[in-house]
Protein backbone atom coordinates (compact mmCIF):
# COMPACT_ATOMS: atom_id res chain seq x y z
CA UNK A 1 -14.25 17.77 -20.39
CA UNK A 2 -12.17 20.46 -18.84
CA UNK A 3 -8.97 21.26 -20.51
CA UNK A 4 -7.18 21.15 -17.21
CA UNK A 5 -7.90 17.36 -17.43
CA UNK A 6 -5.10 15.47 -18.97
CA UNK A 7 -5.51 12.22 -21.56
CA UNK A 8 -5.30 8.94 -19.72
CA UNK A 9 -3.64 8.04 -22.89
CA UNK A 10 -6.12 4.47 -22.38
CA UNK A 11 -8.06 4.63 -24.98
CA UNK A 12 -9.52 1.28 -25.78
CA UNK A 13 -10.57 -0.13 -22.06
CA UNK A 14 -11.05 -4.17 -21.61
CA UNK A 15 -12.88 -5.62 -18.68
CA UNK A 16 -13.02 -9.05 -17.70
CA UNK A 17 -15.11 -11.38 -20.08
CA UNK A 18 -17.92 -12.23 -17.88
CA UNK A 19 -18.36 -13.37 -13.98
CA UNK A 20 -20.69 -14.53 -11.64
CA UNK A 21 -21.32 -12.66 -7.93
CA UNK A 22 -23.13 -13.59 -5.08
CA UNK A 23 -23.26 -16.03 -1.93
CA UNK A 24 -22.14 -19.86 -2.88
CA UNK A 25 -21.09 -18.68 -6.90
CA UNK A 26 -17.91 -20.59 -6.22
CA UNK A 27 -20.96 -23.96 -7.79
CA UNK A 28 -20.29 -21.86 -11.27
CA UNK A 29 -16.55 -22.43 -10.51
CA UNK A 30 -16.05 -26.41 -12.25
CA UNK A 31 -19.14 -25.36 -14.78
CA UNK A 32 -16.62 -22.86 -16.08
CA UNK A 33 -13.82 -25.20 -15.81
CA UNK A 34 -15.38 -27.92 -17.84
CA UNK A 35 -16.62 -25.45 -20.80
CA UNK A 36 -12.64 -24.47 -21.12
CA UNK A 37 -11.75 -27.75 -21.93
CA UNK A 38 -14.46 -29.03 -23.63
CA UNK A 39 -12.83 -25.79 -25.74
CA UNK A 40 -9.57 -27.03 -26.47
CA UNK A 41 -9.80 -30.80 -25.70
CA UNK A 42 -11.08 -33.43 -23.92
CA UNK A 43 -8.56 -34.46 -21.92
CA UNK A 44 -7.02 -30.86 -21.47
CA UNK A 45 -5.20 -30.15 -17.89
CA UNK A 46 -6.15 -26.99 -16.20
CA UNK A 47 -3.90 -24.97 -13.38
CA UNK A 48 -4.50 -24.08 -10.74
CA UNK A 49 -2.81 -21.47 -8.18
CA UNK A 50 -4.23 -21.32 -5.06
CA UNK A 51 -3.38 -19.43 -2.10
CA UNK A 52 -1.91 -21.47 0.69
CA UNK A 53 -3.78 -20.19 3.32
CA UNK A 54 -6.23 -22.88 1.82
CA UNK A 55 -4.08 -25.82 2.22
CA UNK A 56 -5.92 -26.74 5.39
CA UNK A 57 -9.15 -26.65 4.06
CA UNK A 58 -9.69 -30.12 1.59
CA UNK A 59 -13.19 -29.68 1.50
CA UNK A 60 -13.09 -26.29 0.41
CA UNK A 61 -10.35 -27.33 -2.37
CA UNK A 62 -12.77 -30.44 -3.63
CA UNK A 63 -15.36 -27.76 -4.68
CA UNK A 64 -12.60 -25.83 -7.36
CA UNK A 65 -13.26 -28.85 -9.43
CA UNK A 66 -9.83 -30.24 -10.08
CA UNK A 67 -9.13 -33.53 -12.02
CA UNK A 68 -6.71 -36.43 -12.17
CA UNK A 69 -3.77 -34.69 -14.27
CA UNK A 70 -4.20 -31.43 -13.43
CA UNK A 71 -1.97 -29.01 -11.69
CA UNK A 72 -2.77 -27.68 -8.33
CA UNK A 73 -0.33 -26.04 -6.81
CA UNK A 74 0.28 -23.18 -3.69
CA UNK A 75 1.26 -20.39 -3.94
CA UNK A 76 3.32 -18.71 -0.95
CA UNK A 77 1.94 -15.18 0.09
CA UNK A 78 4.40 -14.58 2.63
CA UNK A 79 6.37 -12.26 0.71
CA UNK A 80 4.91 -9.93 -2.33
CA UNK A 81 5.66 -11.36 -5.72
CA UNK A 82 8.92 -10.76 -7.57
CA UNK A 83 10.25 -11.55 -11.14
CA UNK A 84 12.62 -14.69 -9.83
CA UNK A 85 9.58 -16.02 -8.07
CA UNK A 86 7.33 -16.10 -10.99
CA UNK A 87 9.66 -17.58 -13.33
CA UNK A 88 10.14 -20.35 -11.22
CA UNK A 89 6.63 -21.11 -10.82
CA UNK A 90 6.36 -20.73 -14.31
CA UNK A 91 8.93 -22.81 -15.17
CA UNK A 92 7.67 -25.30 -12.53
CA UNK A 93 4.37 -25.65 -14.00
CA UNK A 94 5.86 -25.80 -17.57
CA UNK A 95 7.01 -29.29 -16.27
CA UNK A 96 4.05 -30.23 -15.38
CA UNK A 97 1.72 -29.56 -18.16
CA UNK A 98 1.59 -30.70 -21.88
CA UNK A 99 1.39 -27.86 -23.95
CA UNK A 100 -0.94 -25.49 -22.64
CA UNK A 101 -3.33 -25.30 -19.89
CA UNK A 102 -7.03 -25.01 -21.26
CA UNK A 103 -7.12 -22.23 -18.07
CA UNK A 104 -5.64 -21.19 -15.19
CA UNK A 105 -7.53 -20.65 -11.96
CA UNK A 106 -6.09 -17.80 -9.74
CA UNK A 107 -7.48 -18.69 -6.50
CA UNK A 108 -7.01 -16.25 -3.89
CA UNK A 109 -5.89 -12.84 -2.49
CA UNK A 110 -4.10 -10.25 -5.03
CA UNK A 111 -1.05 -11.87 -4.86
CA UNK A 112 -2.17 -15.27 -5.86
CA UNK A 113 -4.21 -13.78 -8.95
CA UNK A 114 -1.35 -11.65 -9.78
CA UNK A 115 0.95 -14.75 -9.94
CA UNK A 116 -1.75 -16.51 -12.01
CA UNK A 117 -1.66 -13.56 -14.66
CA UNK A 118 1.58 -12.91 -14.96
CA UNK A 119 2.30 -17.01 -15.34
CA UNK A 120 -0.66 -17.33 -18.08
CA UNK A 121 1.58 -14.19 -19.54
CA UNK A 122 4.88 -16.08 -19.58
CA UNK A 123 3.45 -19.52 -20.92
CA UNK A 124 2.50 -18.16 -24.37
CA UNK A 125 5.11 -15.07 -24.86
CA UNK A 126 7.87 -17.08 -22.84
CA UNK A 127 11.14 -15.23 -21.69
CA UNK A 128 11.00 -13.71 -18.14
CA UNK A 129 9.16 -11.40 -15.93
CA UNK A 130 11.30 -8.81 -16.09
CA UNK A 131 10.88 -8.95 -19.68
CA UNK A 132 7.56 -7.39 -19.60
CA UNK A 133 7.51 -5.31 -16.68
CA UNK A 134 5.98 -2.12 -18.08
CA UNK A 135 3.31 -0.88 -20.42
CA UNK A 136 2.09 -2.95 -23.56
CA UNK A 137 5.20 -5.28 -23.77
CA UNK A 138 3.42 -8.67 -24.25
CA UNK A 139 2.63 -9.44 -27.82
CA UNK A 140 0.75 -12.94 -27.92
CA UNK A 141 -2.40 -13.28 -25.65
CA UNK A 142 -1.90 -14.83 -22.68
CA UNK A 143 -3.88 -18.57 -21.21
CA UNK A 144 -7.33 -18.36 -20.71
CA UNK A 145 -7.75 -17.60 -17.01
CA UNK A 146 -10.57 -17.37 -14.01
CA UNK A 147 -10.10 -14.87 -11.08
CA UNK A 148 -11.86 -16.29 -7.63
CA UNK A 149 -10.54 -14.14 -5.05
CA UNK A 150 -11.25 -14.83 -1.51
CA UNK A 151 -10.08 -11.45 -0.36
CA UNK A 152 -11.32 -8.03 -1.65
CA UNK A 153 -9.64 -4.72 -2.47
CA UNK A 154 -6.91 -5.10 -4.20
CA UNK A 155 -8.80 -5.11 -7.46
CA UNK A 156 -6.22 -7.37 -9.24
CA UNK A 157 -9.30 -9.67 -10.63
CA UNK A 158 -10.06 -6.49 -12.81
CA UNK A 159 -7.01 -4.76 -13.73
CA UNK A 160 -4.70 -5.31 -16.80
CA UNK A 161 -1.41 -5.26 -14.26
CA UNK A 162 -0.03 -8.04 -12.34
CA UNK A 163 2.43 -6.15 -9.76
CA UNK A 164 5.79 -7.49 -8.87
CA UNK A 165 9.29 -6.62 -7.46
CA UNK A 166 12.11 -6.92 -10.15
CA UNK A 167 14.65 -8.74 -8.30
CA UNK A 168 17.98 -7.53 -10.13
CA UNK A 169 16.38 -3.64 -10.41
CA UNK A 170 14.23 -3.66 -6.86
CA UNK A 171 12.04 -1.89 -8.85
CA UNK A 172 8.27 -2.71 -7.92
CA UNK A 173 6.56 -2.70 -11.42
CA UNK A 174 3.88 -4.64 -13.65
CA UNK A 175 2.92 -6.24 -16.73
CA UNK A 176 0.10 -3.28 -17.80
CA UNK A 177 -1.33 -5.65 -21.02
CA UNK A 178 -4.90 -6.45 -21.95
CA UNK A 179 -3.67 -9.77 -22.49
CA UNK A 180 -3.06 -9.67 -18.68
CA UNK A 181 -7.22 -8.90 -17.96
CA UNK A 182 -9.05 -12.19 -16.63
CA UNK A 183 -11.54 -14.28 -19.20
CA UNK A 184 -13.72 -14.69 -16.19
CA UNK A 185 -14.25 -14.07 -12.61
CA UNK A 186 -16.39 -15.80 -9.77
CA UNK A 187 -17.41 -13.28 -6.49
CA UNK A 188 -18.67 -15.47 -3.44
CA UNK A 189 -18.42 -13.26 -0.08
CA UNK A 190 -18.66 -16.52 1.51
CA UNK A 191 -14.81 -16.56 0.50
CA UNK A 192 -13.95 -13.61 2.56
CA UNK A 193 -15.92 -15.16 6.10
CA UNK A 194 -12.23 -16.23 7.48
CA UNK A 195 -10.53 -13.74 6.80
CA UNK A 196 -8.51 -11.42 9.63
CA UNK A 197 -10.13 -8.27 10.52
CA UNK A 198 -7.48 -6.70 10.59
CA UNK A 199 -6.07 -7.72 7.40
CA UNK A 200 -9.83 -7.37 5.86
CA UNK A 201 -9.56 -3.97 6.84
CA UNK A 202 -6.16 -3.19 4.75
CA UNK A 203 -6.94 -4.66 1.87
CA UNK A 204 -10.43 -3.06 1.53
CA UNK A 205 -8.98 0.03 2.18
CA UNK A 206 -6.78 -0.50 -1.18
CA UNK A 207 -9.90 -0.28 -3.33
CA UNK A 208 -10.64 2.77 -1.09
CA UNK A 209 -7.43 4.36 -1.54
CA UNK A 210 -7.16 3.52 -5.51
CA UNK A 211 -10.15 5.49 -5.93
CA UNK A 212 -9.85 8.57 -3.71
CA UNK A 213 -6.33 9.44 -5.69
CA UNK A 214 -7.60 8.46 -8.65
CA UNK A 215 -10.57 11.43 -8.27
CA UNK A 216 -7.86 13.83 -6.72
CA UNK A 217 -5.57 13.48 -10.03
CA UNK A 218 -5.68 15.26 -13.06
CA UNK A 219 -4.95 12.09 -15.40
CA UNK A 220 -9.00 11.13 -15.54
CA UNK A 221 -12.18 10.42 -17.95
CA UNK A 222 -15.81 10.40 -17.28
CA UNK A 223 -16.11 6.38 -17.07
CA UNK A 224 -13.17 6.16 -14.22
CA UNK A 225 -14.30 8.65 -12.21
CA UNK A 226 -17.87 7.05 -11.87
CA UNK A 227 -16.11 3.53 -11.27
CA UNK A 228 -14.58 5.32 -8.14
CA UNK A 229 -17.29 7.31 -6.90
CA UNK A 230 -19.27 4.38 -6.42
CA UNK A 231 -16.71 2.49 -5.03
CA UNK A 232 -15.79 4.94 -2.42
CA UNK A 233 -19.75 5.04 -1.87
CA UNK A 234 -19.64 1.28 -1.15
CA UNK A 235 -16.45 1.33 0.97
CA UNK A 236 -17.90 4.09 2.86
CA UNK A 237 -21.10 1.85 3.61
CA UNK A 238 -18.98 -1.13 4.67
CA UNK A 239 -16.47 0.64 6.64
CA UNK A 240 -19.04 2.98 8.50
CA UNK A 241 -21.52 -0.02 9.32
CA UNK A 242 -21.69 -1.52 13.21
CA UNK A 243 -20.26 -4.35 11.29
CA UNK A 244 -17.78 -4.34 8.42
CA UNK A 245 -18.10 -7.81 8.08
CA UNK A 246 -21.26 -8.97 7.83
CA UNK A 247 -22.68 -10.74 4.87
CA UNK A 248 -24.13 -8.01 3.38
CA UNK A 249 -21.04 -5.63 3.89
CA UNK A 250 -18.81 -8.71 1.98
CA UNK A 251 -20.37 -8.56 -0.78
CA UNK A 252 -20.47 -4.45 -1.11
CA UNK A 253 -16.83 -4.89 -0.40
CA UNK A 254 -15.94 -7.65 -3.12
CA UNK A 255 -17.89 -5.46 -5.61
CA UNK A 256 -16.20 -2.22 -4.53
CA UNK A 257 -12.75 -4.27 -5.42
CA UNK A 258 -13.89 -4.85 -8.96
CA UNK A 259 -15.15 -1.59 -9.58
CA UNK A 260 -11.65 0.04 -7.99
CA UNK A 261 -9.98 -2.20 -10.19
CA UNK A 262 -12.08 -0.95 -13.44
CA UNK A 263 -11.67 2.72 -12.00
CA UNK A 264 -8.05 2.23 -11.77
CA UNK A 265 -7.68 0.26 -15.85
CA UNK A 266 -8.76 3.80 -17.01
CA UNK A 267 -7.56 6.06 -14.60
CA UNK A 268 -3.85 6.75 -12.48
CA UNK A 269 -3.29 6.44 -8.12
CA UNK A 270 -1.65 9.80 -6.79
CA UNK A 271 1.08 9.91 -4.03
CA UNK A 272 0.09 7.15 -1.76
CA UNK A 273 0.84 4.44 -3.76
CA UNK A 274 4.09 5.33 -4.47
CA UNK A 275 5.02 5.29 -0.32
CA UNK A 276 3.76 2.16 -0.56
CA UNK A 277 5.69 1.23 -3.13
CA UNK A 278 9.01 2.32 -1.70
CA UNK A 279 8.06 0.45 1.83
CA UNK A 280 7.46 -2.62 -0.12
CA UNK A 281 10.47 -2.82 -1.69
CA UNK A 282 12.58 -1.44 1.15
CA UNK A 283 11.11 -2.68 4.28
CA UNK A 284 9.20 -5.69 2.72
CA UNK A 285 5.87 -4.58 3.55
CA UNK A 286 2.81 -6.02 2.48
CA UNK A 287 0.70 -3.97 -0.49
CA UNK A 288 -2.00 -3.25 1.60
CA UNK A 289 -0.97 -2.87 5.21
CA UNK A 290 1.52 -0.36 3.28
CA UNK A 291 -1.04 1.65 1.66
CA UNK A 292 -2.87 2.14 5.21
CA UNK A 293 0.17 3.42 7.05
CA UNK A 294 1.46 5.63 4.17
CA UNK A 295 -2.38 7.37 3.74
CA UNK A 296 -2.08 7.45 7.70
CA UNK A 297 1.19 10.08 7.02
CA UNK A 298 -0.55 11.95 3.69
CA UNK A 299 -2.63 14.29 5.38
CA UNK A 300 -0.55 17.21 3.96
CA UNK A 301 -1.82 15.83 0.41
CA UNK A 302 -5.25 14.33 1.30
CA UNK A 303 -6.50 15.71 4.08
CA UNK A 304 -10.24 15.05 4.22
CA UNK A 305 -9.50 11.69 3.17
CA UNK A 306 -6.97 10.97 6.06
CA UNK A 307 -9.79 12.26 8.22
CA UNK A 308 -12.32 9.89 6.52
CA UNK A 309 -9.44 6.85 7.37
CA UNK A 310 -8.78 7.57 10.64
CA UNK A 311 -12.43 7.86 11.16
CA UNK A 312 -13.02 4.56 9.83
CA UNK A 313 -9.86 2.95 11.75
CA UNK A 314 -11.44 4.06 15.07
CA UNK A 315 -14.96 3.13 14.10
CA UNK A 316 -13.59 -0.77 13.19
CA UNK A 317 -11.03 -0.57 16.22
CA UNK A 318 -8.41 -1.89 13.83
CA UNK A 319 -5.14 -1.26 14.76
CA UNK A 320 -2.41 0.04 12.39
CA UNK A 321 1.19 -0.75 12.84
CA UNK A 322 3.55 2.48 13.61
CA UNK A 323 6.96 3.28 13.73
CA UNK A 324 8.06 1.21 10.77
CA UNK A 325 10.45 3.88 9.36
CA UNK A 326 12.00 4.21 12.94
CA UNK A 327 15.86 3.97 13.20
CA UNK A 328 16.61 3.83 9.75
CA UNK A 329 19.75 3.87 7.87
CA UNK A 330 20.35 7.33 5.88
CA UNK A 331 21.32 4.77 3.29
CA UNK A 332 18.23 3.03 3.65
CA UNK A 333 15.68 6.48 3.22
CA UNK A 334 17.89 7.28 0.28
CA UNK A 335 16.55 3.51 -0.95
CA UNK A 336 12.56 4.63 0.41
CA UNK A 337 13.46 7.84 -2.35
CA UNK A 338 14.58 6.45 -5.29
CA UNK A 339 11.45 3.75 -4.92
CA UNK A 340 9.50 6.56 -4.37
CA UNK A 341 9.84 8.81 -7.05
CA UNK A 342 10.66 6.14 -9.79
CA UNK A 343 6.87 6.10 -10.28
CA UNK A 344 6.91 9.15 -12.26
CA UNK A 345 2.97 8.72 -13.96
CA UNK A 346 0.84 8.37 -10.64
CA UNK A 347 3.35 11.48 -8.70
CA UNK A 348 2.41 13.30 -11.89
CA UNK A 349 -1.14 12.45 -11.69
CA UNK A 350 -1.51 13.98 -8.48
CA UNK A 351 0.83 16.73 -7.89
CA UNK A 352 2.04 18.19 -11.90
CA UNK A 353 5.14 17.17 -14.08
CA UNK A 354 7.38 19.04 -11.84
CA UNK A 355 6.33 16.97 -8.59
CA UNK A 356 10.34 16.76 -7.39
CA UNK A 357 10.12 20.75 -6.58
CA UNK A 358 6.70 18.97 -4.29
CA UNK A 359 8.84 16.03 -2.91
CA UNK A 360 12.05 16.86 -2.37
CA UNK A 361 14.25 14.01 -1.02
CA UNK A 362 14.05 15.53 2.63
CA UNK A 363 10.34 16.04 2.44
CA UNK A 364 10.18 12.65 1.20
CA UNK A 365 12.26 11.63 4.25
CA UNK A 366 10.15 13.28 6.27
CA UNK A 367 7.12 11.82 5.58
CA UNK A 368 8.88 7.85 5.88
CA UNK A 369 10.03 9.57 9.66
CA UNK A 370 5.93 10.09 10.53
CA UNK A 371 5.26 6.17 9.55
């Protein structure tokens, strides 16, 4: 390996324990279920978090295999997760159970399986969020827990993070553990059928966009980089086709989100991400959607990838929102800064430990002025 690639520093990579993919594998879902507490006991209550975008659906719900005594309960996804939020949760379900769940079932987009993570964190190492917002923090292994997402890119059923906003700090962090990897995952593109195009679009793009930095950076090893050549093969192949959502190009698409998740456990992003970050946090911005319009204003730092975006934005006639940084307080793009440049590790990744003499705080603000 060259010498002018630097150590990951991740040395010892886990991936999720096993999974099932492919049209109508949610049937594996309450097979799965049922081994888990045929584990622990008979009687054993399981959790469930599911996305309420589903709480109109009861026949979709019966399938997930719930009993009388477990815990199903909806999670909101109309703001991005933060510390307060998942305590309470936590603590709400902590009410609810006896002892421990025999699982938890994260059931839904990447904010719904980062809830269920970080609460199958908090249930055996107890405390707060906060408390383990950063790198190796946990120290007991976390509930047994099954990913089903029903919306791909995020990559959060493969990653050892679960993102979230720290309420008291407004810093946008997560709990980077192994303990924090699923046990098991179920892919079933029939999932993704209903959802918007538009928001299809963004969050595909985040498996997209993972990758792309991660292959521009310098913090990178021979396993990550194939993880996210192939999944900016497969996004390419989905987001090129006539139709991006087809059957076919739903299923490249939910496997390009685990891969960009693996690529991402053993590699860094680069500057995007961070933008996002700080319009998250600021402006209250979805992940995703956030991503997409700070790429759309990163030319200067990937510029055949912007090209490759805005190719694929025509070619899917999605429409990206603009003007979100427009009449702005100077105190709030001193706020879009400092939750810029607070992530120090991906900004290093991509542009060299002295990145600030890169992104100076009017560049900075100059680039939030073009979204």
């Amino acid at each position: 390996m060259s010498a002018s690639i630097l150590d990951t520093g991740v040395k010892v990579v886990r991936n999720v324990g096993g999974f099932t993919v492919g049209r109508g594998s949610l049937s594996h879902l309450p097979q799965f279920v049922d081994a888990r507490r045929r584990a622990v006991a008979p009687d054993a209550q399981v959790v469930y978090l599911v996305d309420t975008f589903f709480t109109s659906q009861p026949d979709l719900l019966a399938r997930l295999g719930s009993r009388a005594g477990d815990v199903v309960q909806f999670v909101d996804v109309t703001d991005e997760p933060t510390t307060d939020g998942i305590d309470a949760i936590t603590n709400e379900i902590r009410h609810q159970i006896r002892g421990l769940p025999a699982t938890i079932v994260g059931f839904g987009g990447g904010i719904t399986m980062d809830t269920a993570k970080a609460v199958a964190n908090l249930l055996t190492n107890g405390g707060g969020a906060a408390d383990y917002q950063g790198w190796d923090l946990l120290q007991v292994p976390a509930v047994h827990k099954i990913a089903v997402p029903t919306i791909s890119g995020t990559g959060s059923e493969a990653t050892r993070t679960c993102v979230m906003t720290n309420t008291k700090s407004g810093l946008k962090l997560g709990m980077n553990s192994d303990f924090t990897v699923f046990d098991q995952m179920v892919l079933d593109p029939d999932l993704t059928a209903t959802v918007p195009r538009n928001q299809y679009f963004y969050t595909g793009m985040d498996a997209y966009i993972h990758c792309v930095e991660a292959l521009a950076g310098s913090y990178r090893n021979a396993v990550g980089d194939a993880y996210s050549r192939e999944t900016v093969n497969l996004c390419r192949q989905v987001f090129f086709a006539d139709d991006m959502m087809s059957v076919e190009a739903r299923e490249q698409l939910m496997v390009a989100s685990y891969l960009g998740g693996c690529a991402i456990a053993t590699s860094y992003v680069g500057v995007v991400h961070p933008f996002s970050a700080g319009l998250s946090v600021v402006l209250g911005l979805h992940h995703c959607v956030a991503n997409c319009i700070a790429l759309n204003a990163l030319a200067d730092f990937y510029p055949a990838e912007h090209a490759e975006f805005r190719t694929m934005l025509s070619k899917q006639k999605v429409s990206l929102p603009t003007g979100v940084c427009a009449d702005l307080t100077a105190e709030q793009y001193q706020r879009l800064v400092a939750a810029t440049v607070v992530h120090a590790k991906p900004l290093t990744n991509a542009l060299g430990e002295n990145f600030r003499a890169v992104l100076t705080d009017d560049r900075i603000i100059d680039i939030f002025r073009r979204m």
